[in-house]
N, C-alpha and C. Protein backbone atom coordinates (compact mmCIF):
# COMPACT_ATOMS: atom_id res chain seq x y z
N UNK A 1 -96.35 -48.06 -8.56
CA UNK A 1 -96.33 -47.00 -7.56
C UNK A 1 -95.04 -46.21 -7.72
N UNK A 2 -95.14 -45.03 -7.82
CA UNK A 2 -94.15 -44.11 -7.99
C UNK A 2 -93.76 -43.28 -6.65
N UNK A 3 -92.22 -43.27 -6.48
CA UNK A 3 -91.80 -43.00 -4.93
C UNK A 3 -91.02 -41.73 -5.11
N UNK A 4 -90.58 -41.09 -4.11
CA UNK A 4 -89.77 -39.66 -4.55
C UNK A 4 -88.73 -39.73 -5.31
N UNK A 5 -87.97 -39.01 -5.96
CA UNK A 5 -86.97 -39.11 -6.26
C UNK A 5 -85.78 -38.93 -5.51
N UNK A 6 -85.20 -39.26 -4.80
CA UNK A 6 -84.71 -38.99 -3.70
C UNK A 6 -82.67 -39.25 -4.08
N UNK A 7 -82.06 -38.63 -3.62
CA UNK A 7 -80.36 -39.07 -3.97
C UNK A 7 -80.03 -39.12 -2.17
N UNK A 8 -79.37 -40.18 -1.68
CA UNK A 8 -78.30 -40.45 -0.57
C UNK A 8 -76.84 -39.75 -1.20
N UNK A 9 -76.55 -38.75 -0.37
CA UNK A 9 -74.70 -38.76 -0.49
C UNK A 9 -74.27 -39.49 0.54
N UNK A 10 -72.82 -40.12 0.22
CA UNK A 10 -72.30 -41.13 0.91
C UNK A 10 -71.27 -40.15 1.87
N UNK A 11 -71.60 -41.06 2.86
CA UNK A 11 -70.44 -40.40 4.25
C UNK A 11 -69.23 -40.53 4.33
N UNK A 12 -69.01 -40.96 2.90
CA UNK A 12 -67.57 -41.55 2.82
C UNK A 12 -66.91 -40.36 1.61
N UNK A 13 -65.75 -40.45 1.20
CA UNK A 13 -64.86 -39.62 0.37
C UNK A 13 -63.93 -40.43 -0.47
N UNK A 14 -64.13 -40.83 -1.66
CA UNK A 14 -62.85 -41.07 -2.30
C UNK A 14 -61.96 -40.30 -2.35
N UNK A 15 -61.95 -39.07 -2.24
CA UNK A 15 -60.56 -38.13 -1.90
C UNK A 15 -59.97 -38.06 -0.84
N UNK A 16 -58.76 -37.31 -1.05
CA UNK A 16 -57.35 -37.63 0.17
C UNK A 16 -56.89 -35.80 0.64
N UNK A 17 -56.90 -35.76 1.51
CA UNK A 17 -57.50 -34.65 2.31
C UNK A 17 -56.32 -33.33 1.54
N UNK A 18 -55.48 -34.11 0.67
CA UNK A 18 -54.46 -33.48 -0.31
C UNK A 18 -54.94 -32.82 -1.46
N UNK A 19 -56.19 -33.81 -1.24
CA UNK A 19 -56.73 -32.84 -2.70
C UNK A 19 -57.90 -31.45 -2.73
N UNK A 20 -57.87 -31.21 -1.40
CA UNK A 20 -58.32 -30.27 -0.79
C UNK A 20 -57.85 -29.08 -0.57
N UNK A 21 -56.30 -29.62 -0.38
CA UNK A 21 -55.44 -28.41 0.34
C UNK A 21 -54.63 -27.84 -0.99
N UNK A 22 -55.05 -26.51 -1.61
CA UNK A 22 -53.82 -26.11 -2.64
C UNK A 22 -52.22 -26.42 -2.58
N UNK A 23 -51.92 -26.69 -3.33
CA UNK A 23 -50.48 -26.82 -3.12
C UNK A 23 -48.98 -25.74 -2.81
N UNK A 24 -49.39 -24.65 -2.76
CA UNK A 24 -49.13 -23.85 -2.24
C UNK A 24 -49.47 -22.99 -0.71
N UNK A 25 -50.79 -23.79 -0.68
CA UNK A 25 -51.07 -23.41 1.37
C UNK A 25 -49.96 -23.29 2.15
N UNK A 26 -50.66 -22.31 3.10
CA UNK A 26 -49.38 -22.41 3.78
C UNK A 26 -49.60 -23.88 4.91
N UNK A 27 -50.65 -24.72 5.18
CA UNK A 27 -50.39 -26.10 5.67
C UNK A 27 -49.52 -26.98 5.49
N UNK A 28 -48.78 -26.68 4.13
CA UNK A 28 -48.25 -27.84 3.49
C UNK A 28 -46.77 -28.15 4.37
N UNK A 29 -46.07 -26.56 4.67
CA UNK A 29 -44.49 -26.55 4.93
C UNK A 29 -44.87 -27.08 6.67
N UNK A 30 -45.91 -26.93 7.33
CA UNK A 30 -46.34 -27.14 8.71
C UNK A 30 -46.16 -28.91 8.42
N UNK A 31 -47.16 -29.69 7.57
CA UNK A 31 -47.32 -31.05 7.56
C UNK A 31 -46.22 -31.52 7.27
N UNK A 32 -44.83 -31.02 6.82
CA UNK A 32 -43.95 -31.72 6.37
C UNK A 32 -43.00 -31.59 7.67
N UNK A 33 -43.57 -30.49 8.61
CA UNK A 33 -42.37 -30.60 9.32
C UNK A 33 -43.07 -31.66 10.66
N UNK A 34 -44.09 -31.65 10.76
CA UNK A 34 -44.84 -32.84 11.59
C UNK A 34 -44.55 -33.96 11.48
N UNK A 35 -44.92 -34.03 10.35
CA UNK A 35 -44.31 -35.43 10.12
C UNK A 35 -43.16 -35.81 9.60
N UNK A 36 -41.85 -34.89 10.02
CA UNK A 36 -40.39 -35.19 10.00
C UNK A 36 -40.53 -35.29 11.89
N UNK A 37 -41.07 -34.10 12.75
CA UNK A 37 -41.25 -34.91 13.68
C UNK A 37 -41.45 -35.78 14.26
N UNK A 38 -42.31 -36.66 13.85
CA UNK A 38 -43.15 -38.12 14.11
C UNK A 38 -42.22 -39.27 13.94
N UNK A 39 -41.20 -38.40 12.84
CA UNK A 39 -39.87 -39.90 12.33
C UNK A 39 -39.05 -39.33 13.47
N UNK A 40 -38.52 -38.49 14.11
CA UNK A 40 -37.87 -38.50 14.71
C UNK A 40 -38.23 -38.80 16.35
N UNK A 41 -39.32 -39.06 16.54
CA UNK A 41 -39.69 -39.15 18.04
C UNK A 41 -40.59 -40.54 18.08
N UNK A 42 -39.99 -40.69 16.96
CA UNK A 42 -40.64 -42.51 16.80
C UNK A 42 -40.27 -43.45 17.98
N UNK A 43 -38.93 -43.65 18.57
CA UNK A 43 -38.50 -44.42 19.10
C UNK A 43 -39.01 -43.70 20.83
N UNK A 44 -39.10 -43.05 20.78
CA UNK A 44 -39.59 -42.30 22.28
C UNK A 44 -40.79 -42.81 22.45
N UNK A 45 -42.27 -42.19 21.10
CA UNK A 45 -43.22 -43.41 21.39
C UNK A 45 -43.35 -45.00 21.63
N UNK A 46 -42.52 -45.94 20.84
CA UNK A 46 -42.33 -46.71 21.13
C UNK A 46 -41.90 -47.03 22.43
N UNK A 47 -41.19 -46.90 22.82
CA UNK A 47 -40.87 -46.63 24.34
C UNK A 47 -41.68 -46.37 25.19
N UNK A 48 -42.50 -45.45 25.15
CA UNK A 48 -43.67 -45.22 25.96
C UNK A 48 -44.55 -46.54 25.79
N UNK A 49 -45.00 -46.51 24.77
CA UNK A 49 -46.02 -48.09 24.60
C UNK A 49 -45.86 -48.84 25.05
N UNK A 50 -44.42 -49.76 25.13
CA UNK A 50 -44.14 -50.55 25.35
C UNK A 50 -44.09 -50.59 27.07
N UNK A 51 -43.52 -49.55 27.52
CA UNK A 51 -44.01 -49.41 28.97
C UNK A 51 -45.04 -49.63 29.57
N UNK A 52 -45.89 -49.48 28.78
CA UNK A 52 -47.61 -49.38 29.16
C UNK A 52 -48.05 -50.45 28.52
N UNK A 53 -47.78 -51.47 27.55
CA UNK A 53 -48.30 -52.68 27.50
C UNK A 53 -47.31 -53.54 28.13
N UNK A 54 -45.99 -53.05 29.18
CA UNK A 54 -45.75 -54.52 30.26
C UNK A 54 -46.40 -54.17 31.40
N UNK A 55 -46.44 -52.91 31.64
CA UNK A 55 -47.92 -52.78 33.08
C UNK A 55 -46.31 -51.96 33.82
């Protein structure tokens, strides 16, 4: 018995959302400064968390 030929694409991505973005975008100088933010307001989140997991 012969069935359709049929292809599934997967919902998944071996690529990294870098290899999407040219390297010249202008996203790139935005993501670097985000996440120089994130190192610097690290200890503030922490802080917050920790507030909120002693109640």
């Amino acid at each position: 018995m012969r069935g359709a030929d049929t292809f599934a694409e997967s919902p998944f991505t071996l690529h990294r959302l870098d290899d999407f973005v040219p390297g010249n975008h202008s996203l790139r100088p935005i993501r670097q400064t985000v996440n120089e933010a994130q190192v610097l307001m690290d200890a503030l989140f922490a802080g917050m968390y920790e507030a909120d997991i002693k109640g």
